[in-house]
N, C-alpha and C. Protein backbone atom coordinates (compact mmCIF):
# COMPACT_ATOMS: atom_id res chain seq x y z
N UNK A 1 -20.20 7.54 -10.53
CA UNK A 1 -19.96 7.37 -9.12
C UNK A 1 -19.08 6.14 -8.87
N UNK A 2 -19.26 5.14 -9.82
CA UNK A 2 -18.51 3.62 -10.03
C UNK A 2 -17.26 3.67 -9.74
N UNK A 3 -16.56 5.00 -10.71
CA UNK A 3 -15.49 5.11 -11.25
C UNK A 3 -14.91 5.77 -10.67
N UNK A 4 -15.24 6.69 -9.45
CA UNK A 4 -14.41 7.61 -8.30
C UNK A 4 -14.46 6.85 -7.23
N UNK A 5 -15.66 5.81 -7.03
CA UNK A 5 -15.04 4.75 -5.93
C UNK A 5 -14.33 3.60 -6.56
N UNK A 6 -13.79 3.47 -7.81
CA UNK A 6 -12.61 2.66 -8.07
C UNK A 6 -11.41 3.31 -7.80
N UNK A 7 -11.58 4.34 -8.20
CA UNK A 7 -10.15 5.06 -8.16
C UNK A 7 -9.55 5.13 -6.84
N UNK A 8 -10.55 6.35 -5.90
CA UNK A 8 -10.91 5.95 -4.44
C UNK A 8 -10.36 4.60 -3.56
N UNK A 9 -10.71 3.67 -4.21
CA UNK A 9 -10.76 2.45 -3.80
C UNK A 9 -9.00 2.16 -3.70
N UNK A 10 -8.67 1.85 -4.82
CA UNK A 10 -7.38 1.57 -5.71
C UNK A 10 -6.31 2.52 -4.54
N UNK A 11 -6.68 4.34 -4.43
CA UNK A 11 -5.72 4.55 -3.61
C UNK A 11 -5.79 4.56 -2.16
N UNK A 12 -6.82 4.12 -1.69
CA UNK A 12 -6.92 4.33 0.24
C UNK A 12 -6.41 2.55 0.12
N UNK A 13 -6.70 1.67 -0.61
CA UNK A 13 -6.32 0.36 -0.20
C UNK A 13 -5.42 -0.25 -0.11
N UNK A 14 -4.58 0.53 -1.14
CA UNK A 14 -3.42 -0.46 -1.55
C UNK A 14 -2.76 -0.86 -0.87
N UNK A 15 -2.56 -2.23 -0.67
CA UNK A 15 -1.38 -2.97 0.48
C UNK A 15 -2.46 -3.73 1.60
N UNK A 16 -3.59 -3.41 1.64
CA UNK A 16 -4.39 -3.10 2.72
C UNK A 16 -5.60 -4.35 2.16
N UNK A 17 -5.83 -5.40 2.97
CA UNK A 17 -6.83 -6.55 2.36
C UNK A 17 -8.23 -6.01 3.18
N UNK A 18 -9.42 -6.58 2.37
CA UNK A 18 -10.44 -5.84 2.90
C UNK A 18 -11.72 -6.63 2.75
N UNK A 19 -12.83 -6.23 3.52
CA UNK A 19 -14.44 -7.67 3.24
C UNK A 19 -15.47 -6.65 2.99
N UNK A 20 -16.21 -7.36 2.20
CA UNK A 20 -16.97 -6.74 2.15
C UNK A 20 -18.55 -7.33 2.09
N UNK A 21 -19.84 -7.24 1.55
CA UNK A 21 -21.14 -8.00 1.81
C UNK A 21 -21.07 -8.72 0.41
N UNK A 22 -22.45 -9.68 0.23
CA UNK A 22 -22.75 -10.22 -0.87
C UNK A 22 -24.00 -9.05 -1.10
N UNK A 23 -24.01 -9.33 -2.52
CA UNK A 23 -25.47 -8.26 -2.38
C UNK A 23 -25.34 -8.21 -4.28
N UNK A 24 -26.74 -8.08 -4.85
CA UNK A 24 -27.42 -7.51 -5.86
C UNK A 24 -27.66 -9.63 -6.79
N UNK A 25 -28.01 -9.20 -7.77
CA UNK A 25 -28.37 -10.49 -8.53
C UNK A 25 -27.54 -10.59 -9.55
N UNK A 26 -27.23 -11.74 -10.20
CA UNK A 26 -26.56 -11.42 -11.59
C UNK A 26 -26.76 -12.84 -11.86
N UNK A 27 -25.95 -13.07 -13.31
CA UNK A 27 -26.77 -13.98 -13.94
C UNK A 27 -25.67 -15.57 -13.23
N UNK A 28 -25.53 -16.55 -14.21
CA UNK A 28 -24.72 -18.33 -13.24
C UNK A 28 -24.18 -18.07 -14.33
N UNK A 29 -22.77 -19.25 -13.56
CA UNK A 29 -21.81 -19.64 -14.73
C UNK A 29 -22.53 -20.59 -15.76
N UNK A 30 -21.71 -20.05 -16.64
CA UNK A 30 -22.44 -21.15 -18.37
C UNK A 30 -21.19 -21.24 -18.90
N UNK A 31 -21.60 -22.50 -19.95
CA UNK A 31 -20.43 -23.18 -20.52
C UNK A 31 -20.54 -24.29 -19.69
N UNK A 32 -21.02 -24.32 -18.66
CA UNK A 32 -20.50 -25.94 -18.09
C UNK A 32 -20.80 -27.41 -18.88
N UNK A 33 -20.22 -28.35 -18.41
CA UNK A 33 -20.11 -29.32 -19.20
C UNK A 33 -20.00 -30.63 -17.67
N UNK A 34 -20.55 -31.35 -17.66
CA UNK A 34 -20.75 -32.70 -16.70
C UNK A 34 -19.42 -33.73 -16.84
N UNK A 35 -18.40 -33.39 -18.25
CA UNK A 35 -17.63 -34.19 -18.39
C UNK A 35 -16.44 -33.35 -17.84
N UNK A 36 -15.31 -34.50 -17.38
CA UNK A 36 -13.84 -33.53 -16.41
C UNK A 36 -13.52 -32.98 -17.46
N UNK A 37 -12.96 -31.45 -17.00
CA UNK A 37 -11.97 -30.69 -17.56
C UNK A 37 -10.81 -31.41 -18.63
N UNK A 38 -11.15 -30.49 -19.44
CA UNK A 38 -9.89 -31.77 -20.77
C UNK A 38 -8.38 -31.57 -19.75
N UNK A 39 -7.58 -32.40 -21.12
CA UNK A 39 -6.62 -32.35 -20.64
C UNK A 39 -5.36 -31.24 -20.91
N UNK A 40 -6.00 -30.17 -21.11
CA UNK A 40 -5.32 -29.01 -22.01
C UNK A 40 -4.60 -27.79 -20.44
N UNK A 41 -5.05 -27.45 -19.36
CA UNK A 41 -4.63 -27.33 -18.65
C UNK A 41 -3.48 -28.32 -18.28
N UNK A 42 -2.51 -27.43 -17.77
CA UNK A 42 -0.90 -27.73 -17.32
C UNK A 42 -1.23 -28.32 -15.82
N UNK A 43 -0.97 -29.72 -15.35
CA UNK A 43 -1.12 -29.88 -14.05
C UNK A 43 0.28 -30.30 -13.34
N UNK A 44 1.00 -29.04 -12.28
CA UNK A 44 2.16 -29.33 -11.94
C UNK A 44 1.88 -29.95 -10.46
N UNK A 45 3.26 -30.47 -9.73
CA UNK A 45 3.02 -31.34 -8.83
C UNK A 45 4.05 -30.42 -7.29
N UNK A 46 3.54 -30.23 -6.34
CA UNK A 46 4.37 -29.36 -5.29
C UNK A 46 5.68 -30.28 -5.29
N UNK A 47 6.64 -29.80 -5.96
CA UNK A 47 8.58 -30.48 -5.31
C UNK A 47 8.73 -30.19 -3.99
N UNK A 48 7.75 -30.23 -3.35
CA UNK A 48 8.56 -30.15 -1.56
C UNK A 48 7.95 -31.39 -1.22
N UNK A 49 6.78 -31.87 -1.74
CA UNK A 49 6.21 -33.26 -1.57
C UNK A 49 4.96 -32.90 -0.52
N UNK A 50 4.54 -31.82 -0.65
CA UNK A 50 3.56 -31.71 0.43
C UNK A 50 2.12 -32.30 -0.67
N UNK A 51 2.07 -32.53 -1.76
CA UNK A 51 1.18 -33.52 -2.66
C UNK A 51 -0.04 -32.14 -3.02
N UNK A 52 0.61 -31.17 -3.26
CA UNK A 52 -0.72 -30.16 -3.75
C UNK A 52 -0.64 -29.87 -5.28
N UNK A 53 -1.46 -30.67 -5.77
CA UNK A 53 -1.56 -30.59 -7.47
C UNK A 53 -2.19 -29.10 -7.61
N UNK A 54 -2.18 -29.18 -9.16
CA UNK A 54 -2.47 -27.67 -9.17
C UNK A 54 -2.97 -27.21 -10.73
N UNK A 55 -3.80 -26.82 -11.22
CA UNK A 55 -4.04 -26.47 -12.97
C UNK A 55 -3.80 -25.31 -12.59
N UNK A 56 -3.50 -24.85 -14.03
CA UNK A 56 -2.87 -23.63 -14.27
C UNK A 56 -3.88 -23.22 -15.14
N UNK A 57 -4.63 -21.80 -15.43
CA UNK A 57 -5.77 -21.43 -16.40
C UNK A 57 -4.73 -19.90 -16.49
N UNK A 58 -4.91 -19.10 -17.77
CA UNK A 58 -3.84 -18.44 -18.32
C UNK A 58 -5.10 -17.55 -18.80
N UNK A 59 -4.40 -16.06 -18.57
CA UNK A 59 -4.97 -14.62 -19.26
C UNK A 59 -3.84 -14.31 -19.72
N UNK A 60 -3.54 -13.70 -20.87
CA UNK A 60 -2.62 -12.87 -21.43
C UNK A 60 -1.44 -12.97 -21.06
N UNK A 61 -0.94 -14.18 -20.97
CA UNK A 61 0.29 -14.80 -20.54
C UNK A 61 0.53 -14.45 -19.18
N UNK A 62 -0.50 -14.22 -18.36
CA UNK A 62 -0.59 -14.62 -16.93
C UNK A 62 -1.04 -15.72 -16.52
N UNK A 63 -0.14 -16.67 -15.87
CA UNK A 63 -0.59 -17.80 -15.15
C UNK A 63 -1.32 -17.87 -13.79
N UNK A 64 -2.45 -18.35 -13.86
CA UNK A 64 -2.82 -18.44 -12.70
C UNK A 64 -3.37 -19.75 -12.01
N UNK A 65 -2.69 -20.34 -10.99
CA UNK A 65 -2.61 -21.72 -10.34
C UNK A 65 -3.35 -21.62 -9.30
N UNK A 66 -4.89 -22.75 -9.45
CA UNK A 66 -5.53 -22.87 -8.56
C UNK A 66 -5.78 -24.35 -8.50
N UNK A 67 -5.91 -24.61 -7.29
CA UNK A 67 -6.02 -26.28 -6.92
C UNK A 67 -6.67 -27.20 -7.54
N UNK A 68 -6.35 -28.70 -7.70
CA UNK A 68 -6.39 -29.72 -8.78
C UNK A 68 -7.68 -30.21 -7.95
N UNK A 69 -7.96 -29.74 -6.60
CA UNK A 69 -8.96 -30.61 -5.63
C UNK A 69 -9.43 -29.89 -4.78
N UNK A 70 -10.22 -28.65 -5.28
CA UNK A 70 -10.41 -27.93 -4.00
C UNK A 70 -11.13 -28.16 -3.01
N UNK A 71 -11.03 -28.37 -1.24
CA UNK A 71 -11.77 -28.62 -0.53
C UNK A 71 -11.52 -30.03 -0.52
N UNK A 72 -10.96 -31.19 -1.46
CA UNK A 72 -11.63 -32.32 -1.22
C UNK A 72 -12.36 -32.62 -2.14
N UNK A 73 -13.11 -31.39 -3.25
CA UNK A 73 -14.28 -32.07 -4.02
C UNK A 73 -13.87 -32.53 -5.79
N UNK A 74 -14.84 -33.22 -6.22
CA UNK A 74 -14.29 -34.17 -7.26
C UNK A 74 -14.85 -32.85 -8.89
N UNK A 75 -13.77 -32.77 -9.60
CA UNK A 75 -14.08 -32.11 -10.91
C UNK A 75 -15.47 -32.61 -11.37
N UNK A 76 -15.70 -31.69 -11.85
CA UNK A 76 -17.29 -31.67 -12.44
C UNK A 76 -17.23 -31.03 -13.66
N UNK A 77 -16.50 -30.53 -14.87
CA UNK A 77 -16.32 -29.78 -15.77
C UNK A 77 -15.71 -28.95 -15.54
N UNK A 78 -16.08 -27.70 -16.53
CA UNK A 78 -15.10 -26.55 -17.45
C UNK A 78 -16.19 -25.64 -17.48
N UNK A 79 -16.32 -24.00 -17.55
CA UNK A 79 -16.59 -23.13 -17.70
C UNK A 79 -16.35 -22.15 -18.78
N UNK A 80 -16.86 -21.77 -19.50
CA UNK A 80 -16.32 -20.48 -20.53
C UNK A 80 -17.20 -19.35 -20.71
N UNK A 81 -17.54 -18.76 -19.48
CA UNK A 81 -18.52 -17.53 -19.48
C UNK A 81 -19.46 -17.58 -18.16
N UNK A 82 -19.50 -15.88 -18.07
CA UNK A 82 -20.08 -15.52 -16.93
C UNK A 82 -20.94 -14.92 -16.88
N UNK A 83 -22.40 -14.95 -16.67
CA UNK A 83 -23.46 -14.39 -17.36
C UNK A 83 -23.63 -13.08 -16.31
N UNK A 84 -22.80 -13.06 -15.62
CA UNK A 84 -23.04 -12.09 -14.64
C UNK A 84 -22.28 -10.88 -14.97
N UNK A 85 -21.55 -11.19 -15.88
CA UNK A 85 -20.26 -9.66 -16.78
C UNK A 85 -21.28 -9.00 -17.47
N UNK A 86 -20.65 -8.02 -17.43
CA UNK A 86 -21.65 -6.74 -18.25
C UNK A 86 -21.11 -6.51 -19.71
N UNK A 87 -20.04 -7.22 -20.07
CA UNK A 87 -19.64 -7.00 -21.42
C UNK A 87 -19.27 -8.46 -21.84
N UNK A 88 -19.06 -8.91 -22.94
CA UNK A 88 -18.07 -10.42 -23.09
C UNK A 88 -16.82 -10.01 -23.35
N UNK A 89 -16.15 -10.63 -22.45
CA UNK A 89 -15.22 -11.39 -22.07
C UNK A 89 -14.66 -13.02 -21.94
N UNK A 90 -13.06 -13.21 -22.63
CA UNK A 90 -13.18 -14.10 -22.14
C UNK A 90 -12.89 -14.80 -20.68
N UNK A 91 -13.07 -16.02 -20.96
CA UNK A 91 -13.54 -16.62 -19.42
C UNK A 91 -12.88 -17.76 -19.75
N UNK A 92 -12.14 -18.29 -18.30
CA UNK A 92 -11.61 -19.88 -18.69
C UNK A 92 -11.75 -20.43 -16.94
N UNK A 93 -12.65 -21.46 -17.02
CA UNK A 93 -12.83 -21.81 -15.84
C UNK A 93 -13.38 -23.71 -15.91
N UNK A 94 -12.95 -23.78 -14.06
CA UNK A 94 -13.25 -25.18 -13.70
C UNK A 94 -14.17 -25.29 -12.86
N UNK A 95 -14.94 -26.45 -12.87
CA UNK A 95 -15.90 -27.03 -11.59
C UNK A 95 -15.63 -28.21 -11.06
N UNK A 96 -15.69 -28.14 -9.49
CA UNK A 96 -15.85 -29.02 -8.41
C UNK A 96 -17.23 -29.29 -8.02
N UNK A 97 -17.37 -30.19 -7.91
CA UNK A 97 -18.67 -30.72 -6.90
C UNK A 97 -18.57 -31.70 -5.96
N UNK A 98 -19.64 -31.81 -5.15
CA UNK A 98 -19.85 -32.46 -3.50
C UNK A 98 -21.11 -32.53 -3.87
N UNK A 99 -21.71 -33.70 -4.14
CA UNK A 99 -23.53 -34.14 -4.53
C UNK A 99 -23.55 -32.84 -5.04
N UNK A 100 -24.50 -31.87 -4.68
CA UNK A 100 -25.65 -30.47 -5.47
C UNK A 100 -24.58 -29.07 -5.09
N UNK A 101 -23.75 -29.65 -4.43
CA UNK A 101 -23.04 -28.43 -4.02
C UNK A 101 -21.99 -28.39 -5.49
N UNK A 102 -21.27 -27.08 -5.90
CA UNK A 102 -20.63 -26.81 -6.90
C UNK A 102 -19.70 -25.59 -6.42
N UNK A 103 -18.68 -25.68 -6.61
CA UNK A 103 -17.36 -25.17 -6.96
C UNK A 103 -16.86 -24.06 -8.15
N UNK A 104 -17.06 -23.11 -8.33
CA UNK A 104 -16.59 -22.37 -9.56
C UNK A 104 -15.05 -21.95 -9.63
N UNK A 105 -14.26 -21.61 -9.96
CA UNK A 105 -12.46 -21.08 -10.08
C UNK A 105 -12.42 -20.94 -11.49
N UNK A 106 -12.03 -19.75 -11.95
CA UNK A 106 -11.97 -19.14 -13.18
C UNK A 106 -11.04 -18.09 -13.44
N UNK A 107 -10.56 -17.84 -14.59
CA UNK A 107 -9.90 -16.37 -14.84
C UNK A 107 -11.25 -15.56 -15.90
N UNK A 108 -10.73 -13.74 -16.06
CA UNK A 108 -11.48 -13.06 -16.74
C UNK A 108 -10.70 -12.39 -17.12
N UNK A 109 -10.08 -12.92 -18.65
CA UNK A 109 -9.26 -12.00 -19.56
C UNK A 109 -10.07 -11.02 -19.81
N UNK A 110 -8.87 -9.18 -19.98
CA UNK A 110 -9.32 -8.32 -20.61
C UNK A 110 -9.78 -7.32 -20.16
N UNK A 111 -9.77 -6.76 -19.01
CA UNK A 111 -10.27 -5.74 -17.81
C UNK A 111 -8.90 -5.07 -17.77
N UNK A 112 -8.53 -4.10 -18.04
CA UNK A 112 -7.42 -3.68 -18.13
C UNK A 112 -7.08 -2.42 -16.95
N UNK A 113 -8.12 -1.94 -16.63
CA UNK A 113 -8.33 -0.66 -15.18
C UNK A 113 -9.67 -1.22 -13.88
N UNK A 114 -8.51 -0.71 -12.67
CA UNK A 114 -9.73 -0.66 -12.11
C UNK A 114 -10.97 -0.52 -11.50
N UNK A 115 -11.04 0.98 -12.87
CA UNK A 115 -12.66 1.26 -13.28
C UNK A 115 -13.05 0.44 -14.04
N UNK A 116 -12.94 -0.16 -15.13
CA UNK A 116 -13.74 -1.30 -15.59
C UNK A 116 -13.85 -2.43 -15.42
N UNK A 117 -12.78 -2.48 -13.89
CA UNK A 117 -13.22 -3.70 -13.18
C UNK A 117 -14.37 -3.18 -12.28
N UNK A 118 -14.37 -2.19 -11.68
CA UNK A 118 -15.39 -1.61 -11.00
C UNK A 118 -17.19 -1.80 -11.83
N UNK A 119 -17.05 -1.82 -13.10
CA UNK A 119 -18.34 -1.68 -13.70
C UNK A 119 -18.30 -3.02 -14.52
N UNK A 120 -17.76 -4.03 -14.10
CA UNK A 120 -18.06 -5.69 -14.78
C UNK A 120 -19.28 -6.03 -14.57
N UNK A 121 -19.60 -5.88 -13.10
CA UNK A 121 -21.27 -6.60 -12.87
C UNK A 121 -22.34 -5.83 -11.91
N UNK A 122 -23.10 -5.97 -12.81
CA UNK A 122 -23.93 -4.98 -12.11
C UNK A 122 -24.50 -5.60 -10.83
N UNK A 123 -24.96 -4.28 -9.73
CA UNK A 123 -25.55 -4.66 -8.68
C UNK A 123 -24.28 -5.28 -8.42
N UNK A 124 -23.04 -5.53 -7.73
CA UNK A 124 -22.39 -6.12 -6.97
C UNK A 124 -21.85 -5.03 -5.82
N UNK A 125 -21.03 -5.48 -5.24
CA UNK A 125 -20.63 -4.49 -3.73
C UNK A 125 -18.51 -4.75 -4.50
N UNK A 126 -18.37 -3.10 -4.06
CA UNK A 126 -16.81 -3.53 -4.27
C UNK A 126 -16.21 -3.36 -3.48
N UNK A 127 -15.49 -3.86 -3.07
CA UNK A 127 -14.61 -4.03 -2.16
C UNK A 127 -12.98 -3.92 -2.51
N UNK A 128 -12.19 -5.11 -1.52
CA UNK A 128 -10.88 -5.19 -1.81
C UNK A 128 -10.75 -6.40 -1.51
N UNK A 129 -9.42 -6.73 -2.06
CA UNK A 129 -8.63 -8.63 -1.91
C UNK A 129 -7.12 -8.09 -1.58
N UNK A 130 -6.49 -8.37 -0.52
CA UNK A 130 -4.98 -7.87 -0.83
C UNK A 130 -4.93 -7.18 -1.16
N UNK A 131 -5.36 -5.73 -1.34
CA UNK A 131 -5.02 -4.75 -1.66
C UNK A 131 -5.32 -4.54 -2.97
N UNK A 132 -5.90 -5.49 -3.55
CA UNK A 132 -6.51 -4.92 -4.82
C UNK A 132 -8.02 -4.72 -5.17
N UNK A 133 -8.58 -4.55 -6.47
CA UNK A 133 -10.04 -4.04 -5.96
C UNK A 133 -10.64 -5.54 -6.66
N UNK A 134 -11.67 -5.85 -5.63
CA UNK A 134 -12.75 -7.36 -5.71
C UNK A 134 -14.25 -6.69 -5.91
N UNK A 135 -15.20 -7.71 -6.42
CA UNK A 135 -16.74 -7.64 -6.32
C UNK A 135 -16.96 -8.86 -5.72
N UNK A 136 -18.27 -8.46 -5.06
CA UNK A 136 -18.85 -9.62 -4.57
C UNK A 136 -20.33 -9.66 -5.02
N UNK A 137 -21.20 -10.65 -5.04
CA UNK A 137 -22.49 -10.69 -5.60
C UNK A 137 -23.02 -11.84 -5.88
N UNK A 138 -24.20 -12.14 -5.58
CA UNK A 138 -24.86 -13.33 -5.47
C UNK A 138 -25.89 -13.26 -6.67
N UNK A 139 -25.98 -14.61 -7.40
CA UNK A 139 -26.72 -14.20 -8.42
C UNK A 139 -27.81 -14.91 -8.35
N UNK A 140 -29.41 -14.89 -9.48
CA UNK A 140 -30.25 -15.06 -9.13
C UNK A 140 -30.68 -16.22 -8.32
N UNK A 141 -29.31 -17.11 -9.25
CA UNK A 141 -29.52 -18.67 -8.99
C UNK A 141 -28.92 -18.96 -7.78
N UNK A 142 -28.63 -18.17 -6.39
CA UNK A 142 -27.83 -18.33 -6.17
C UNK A 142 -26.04 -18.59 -5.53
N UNK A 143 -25.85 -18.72 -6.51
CA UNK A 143 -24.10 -18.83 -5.98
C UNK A 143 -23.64 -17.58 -5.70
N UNK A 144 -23.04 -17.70 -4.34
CA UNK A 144 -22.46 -16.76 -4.19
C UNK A 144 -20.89 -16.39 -5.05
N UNK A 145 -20.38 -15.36 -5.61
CA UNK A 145 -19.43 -15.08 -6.56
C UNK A 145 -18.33 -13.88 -6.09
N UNK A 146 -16.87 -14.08 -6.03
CA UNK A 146 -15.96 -13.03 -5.81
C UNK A 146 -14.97 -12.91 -6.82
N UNK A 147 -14.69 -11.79 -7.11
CA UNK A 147 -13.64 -11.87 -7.96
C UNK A 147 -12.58 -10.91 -7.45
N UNK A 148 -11.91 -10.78 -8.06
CA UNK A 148 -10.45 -9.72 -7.80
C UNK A 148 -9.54 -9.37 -8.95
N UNK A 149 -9.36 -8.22 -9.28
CA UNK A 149 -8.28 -8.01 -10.16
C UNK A 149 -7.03 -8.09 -9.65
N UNK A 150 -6.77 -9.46 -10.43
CA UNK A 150 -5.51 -9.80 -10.19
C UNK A 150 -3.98 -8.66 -10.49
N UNK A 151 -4.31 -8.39 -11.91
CA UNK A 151 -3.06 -7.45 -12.53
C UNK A 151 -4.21 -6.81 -13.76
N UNK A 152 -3.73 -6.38 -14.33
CA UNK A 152 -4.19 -5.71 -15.93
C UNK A 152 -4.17 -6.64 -16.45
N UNK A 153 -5.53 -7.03 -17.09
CA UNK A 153 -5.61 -7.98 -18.23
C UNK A 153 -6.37 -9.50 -17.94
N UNK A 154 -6.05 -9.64 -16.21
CA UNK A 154 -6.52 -10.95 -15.93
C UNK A 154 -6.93 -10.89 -14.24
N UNK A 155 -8.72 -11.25 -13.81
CA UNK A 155 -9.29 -11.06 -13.07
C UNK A 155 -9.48 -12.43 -12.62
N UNK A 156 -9.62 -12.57 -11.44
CA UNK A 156 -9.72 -14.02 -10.39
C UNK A 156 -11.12 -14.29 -9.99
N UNK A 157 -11.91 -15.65 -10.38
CA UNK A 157 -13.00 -15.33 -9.86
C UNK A 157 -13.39 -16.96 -9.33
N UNK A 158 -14.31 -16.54 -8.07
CA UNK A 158 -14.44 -17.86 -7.05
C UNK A 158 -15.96 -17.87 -7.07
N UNK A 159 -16.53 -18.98 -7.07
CA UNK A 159 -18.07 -18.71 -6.90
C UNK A 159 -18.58 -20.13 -6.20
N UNK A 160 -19.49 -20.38 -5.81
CA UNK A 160 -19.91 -21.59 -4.77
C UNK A 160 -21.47 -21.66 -4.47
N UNK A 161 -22.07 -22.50 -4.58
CA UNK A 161 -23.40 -22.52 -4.08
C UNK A 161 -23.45 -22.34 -2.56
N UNK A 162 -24.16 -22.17 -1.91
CA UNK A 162 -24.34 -22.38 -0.27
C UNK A 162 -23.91 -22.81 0.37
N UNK A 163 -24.13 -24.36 0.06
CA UNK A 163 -23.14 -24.89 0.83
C UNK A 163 -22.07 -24.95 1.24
N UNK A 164 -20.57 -24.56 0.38
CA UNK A 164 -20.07 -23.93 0.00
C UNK A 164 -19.61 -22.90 0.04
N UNK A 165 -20.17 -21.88 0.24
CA UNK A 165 -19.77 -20.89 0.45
C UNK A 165 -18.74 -20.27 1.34
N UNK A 166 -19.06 -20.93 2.21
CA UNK A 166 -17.67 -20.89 3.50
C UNK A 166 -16.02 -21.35 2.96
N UNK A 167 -16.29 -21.56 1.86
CA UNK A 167 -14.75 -22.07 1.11
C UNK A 167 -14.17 -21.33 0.23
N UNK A 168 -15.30 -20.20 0.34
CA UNK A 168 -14.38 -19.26 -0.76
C UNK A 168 -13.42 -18.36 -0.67
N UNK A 169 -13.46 -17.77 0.60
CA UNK A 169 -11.61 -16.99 1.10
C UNK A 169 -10.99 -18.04 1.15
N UNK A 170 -10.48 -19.70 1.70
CA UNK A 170 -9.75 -20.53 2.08
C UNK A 170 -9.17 -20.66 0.42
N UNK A 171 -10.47 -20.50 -0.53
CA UNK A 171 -9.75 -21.21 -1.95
C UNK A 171 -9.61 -19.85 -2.96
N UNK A 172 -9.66 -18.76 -2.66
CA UNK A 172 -9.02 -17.70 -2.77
C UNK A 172 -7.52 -17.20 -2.62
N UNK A 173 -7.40 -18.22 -0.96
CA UNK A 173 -6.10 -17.64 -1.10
C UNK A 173 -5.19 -18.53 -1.36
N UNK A 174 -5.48 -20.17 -1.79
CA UNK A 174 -4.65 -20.76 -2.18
C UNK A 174 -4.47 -20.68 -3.64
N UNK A 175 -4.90 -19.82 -4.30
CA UNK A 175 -4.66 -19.19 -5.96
C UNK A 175 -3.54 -18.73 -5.81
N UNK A 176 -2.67 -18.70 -6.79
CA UNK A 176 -1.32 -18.18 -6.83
C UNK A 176 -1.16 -17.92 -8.25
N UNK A 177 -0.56 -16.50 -8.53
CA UNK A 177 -0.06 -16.62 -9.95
C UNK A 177 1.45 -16.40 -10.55
């Protein structure tokens, strides 16, 4: 049924951005680490001077540029896995924090259709992002989580505790790849 509302999905949407609920459980980001993000991410600087830094985290020689400061809040580590995927995958991700509040921004190499983006996590709601197909889903612990297939090969994913949460379309759409 997953896989005819991906398809489904994929052709009534395209072009067409879309919302949808939080809903089902899944597992928190892991891999984190309390120390900043190394220095192995590319950090470029906006040439128009409007001062918007930016890391770059990479799937399959897709770049994808998400903010050096999102919101305002101060790095808190690195990510490499999502306990909420239904298969492993890899995962390359950063954290922000504000005191208890936390920040997730990540890529998910390796999803190549999107039916098996449709069946990454269980219990989630699918939806759309720009016209492409997203999940949404809150996990036990938790953070609320969105992702989006970006292209073949490399998936976008935003996640936030509560507090928080209200920042995740704003830092969605300042991702660029």
């Amino acid at each position: 049924m997953r896989r005819l509302a991906a398809v489904l999905l994929m052709l009534t949407l395209t072009g067409c951005g879309g919302a949808g609920g939080d809903g089902g459980d899944g597992g928190e980001v892991q891999g984190s680490s309390t120390t900043p993000p190394s220095p192995s991410p590319s950090r470029s600087h906006d040439p128009t001077g409007a001062g918007s830094d930016s890391i770059s985290l990479s799937c399959d020689g897709t770049d994808v540029r998400v903010p050096a400061s999102p919101a305002g809040l101060a790095p808190a580590g690195a990510f490499g896995r999502l306990d909420s995927l239904t298969r492993p995958l890899k995962v390359e991700g950063r954290i922000w924090s504000d005191n208890d509040e936390r920040m997730y921004v990540g890529v998910v190499c390796g999803v190549r259709t999107a039916e098996q983006f449709a069946t990454l996590v269980a219990r989630s709601t699918l939806t759309a992002y720009k016209g492409k197909p997203a999940l949404r889903w809150t996990t036990r612990t938790g953070v609320r989580s969105f992702m989006w297939l970006e292209r073949p090969g490399t998936a976008v994913y935003v996640g936030a505790t509560p507090g928080l949460a209200d920042d995740i379309r704003p830092i969605a759409a300042d991702i660029t790849t």
